[in-house]
Protein backbone atom coordinates (compact mmCIF):
# COMPACT_ATOMS: atom_id res chain seq x y z
CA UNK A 1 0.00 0.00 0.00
CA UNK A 2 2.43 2.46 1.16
CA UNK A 3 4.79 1.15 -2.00
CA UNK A 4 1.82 1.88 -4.01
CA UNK A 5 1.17 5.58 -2.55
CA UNK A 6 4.81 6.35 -2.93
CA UNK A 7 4.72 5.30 -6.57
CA UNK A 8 1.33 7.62 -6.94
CA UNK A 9 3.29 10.38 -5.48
CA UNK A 10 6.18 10.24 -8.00
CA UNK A 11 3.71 10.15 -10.89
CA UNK A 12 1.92 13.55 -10.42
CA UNK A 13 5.44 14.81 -9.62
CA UNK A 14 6.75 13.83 -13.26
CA UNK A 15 3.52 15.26 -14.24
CA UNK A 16 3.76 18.60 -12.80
CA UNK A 17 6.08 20.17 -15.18
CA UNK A 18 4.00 19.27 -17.80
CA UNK A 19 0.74 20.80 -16.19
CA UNK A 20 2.62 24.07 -15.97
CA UNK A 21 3.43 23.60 -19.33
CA UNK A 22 -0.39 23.40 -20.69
CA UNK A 23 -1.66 25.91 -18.02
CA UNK A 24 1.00 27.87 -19.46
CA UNK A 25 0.22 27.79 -23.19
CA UNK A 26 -3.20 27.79 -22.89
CA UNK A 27 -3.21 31.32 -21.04
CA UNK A 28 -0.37 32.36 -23.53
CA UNK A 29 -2.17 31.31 -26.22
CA UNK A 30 -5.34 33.38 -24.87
CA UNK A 31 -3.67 36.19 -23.35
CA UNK A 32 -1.28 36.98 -26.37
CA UNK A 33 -2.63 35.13 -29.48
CA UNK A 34 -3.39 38.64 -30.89
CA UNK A 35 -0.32 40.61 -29.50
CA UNK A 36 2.52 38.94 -31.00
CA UNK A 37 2.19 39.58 -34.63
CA UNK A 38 3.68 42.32 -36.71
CA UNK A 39 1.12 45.21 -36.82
CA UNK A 40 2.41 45.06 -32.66
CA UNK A 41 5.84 45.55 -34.22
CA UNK A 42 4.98 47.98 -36.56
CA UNK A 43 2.67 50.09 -33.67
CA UNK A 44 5.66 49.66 -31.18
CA UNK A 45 8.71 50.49 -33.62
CA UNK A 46 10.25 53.40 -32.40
CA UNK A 47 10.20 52.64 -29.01
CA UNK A 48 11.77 49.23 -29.49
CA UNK A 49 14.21 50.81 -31.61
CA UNK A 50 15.23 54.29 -29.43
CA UNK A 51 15.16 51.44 -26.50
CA UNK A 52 17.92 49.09 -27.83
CA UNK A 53 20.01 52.54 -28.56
CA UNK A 54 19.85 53.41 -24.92
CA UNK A 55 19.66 49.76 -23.30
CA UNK A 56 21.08 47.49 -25.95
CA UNK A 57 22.11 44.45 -23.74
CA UNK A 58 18.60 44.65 -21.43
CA UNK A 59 16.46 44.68 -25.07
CA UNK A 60 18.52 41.90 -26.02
CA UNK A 61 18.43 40.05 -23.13
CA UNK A 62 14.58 40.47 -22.47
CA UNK A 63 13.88 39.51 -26.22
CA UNK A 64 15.78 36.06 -25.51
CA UNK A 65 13.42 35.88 -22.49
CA UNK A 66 10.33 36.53 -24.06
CA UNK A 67 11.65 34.15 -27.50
CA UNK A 68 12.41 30.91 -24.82
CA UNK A 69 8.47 31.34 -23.56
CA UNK A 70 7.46 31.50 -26.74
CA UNK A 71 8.97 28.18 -27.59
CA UNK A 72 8.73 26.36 -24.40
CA UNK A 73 5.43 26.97 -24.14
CA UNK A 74 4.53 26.37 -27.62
CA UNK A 75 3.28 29.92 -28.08
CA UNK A 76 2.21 31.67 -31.21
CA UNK A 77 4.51 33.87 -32.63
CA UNK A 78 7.85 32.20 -33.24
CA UNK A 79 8.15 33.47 -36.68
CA UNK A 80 7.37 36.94 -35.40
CA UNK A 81 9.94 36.54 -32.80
CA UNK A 82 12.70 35.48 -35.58
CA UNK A 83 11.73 38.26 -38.20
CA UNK A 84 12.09 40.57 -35.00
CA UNK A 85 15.31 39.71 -34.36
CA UNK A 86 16.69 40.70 -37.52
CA UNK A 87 14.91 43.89 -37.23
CA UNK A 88 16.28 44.80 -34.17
CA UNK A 89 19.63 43.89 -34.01
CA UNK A 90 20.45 42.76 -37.31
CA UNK A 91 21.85 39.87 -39.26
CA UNK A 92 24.68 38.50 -37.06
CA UNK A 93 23.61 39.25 -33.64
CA UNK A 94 19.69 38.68 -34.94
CA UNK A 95 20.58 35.40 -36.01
CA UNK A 96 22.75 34.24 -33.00
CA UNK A 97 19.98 35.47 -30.52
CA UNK A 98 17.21 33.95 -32.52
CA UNK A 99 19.39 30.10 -32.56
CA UNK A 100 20.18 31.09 -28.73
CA UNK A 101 16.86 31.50 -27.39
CA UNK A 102 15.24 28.75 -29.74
CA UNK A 103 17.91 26.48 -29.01
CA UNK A 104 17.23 27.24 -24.85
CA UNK A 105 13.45 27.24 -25.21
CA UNK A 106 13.10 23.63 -27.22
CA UNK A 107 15.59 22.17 -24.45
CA UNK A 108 13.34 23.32 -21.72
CA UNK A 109 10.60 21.76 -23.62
CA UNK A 110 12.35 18.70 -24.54
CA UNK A 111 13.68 18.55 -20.57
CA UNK A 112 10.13 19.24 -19.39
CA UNK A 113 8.24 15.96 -21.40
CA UNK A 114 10.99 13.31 -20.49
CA UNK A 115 10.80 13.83 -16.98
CA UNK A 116 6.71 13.66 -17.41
CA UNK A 117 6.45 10.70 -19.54
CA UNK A 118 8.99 10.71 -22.10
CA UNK A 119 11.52 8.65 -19.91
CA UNK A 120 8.59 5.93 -18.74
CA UNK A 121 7.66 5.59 -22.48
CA UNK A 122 11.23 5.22 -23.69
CA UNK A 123 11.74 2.05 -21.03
CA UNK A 124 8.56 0.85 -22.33
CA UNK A 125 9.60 0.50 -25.45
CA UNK A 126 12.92 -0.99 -24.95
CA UNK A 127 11.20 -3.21 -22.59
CA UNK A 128 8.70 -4.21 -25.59
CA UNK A 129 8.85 -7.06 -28.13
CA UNK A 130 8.42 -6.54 -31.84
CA UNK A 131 8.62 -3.63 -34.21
CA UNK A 132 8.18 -1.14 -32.27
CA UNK A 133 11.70 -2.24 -30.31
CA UNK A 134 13.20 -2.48 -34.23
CA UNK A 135 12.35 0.91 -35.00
CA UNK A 136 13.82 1.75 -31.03
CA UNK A 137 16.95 0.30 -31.88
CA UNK A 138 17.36 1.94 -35.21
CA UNK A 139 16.52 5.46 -33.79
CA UNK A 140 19.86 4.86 -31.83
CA UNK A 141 22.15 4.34 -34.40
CA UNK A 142 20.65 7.13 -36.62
CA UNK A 143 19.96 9.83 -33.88
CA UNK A 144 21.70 11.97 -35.02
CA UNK A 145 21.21 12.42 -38.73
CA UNK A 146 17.09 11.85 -37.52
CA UNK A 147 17.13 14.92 -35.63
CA UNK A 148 19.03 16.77 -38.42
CA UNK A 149 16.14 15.73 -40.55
CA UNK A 150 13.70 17.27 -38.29
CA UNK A 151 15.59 20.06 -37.93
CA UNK A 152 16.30 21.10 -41.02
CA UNK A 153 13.12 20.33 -43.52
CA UNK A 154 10.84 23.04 -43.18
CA UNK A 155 7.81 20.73 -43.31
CA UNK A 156 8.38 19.08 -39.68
CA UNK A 157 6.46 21.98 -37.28
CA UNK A 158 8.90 22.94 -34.97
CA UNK A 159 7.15 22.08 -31.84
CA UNK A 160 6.53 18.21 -33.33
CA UNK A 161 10.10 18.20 -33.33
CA UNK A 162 10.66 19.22 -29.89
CA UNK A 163 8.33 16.48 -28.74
CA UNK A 164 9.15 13.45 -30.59
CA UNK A 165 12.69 13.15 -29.78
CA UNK A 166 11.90 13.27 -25.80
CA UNK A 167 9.15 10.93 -26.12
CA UNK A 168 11.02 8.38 -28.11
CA UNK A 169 14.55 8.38 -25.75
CA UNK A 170 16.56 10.60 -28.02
CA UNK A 171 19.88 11.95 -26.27
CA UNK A 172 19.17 15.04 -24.44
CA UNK A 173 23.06 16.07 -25.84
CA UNK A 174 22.10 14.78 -29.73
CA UNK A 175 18.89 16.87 -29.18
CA UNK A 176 20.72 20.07 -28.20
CA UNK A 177 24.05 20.14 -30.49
CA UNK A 178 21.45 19.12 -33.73
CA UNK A 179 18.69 21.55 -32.31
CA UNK A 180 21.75 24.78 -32.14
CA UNK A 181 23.20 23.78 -35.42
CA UNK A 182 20.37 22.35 -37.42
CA UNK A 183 17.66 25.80 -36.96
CA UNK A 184 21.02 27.75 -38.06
CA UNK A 185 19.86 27.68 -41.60
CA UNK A 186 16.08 28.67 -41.56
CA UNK A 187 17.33 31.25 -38.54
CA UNK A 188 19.47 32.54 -40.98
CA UNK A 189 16.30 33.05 -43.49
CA UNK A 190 13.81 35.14 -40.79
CA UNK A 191 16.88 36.98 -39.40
CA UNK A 192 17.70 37.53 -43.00
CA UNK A 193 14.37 39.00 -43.80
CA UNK A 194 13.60 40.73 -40.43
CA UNK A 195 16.86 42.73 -41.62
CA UNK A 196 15.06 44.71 -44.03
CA UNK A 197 11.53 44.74 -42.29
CA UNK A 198 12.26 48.70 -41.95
CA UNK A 199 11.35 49.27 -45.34
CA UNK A 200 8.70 46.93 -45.64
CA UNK A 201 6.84 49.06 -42.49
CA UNK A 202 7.42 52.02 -44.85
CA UNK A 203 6.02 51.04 -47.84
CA UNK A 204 2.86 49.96 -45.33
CA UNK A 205 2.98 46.23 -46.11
CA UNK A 206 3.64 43.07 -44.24
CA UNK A 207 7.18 40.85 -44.91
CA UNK A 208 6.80 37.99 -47.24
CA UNK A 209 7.46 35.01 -44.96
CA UNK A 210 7.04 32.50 -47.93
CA UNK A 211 10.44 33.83 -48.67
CA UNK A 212 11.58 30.72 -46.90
CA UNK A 213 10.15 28.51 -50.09
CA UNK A 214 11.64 29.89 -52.44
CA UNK A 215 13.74 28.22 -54.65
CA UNK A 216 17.00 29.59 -53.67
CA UNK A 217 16.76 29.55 -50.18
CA UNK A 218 14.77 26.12 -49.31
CA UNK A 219 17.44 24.35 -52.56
CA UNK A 220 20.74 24.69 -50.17
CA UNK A 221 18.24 24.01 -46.90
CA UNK A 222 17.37 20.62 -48.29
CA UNK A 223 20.41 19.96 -49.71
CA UNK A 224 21.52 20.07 -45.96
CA UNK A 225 18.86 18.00 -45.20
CA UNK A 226 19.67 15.26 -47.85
CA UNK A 227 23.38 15.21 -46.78
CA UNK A 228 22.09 14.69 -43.16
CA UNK A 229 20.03 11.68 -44.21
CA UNK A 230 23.03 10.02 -45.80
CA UNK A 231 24.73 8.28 -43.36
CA UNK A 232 21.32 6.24 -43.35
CA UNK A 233 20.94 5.19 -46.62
CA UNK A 234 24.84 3.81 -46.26
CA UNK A 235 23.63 1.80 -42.85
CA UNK A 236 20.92 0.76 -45.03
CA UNK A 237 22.65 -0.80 -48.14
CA UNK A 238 25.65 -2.17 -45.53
CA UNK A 239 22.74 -4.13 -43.69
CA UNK A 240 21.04 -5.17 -46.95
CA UNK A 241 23.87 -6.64 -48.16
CA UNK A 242 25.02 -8.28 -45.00
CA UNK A 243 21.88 -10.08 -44.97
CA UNK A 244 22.23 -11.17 -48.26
């Protein structure tokens, strides 16, 4: 009984992070859902901008704040948050704060579900029969180039790939070095565009965020993402032709 209780106890204490987490995003998402978007940025402009003159490290440092609760709590307005970025403190520093503070809010995430669940549902698996252990087992020899994949092909939302990898067992230090180095690219893109977003405000129009699809820009991105998923296809043919 008292086993039992204890084991009761430990369960709602996993648990609790990821309560905070949905309590969290569910007021963000109702609280800010229509204050982080551009027309804020556009309404708030010179402020922000005579601000970081006076204050440059405290903007900086309260816009990686604000960028980790967007991610960590799955809030909307990531994109905004990137573009921003570039806007305010242009392309280098943009981009490193933008991979900084995505890179610090997806770990938090990531940290959050395994302790919840993620960790139970990993030794579930690798205590399981079957193909679900196969595909277990192959996750660990291609971690890294699978969270490469997820990193780098636009497609994969970015929260999806903030989950999966905790609730499957994936290496909390594969999912941080891939995380930092595979959103480098597409960072690159929003930091690239929030660069010029001065003029755009000017001209009284919104930035072109399908910038990202264009041909020259998502050509080198998958390109990236096809050299990551190469080391797979070679484990593949080696094991084909072993069994053969």
């Amino acid at each position: 009984m008292a086993q039992a209780t204890r084991g009761t106890a430990r369960h709602r204490k996993h648990l609790l992070p990821l309560v905070v987490l949905a309590a969290m995003a569910v007021a963000g998402w109702a609280l800010l859902g229509d204050a982080l978007t551009f027309d804020t940025l556009r309404d708030n402009r010179d402020w922000l901008l005579a601000f970081r003159d006076e204050n440059y490290l405290g903007l900086a440092l309260a816009f990686v704040g604000i960028y980790v609760a967007i991610v960590t709590f799955s809030l909307p307005g990531a994109s905004v948050a990137s573009v921003t970025g570039g806007f305010l403190f242009g392309l280098a520093a943009g981009t490193a704060l933008n991979v900084t503070a995505a890179t610090i809010g997806a770990s938090l995430l990531f940290l959050a579900v395994r302790w919840g669940f993620g960790a139970a549902l990993t030794a579930r698996i690798d205590a399981s029969e079957g193909r679900i252990r196969s595909l277990r087992e192959e996750l660990k020899v291609n971690e890294w180039s699978v969270m490469f994949l997820l990193r780098l092909v636009p497609a994969v939302p970015f929260f999806v790939a903030n989950l999966l990898p905790a609730l499957v067992g994936v290496q909390f230090r594969t999912f941080f070095v891939a995380t930092a180095l595979g959103i480098i690219p597409g960072a690159l893109v929003y930091t690239w565009i929030g660069v010029g977003l001065g003029e755009v405000f000017d001209r009284g129009e919104d930035p072109d965020l399908s910038l990202l699809w264009e041909p020259h820009v998502i050509g080198p991105i998958l390109g990236l993402a096809v050299l990551a998923a190469l080391p797979m296809g070679v484990r593949a043919v080696r094991g084909r032709r072993r069994k053969t």
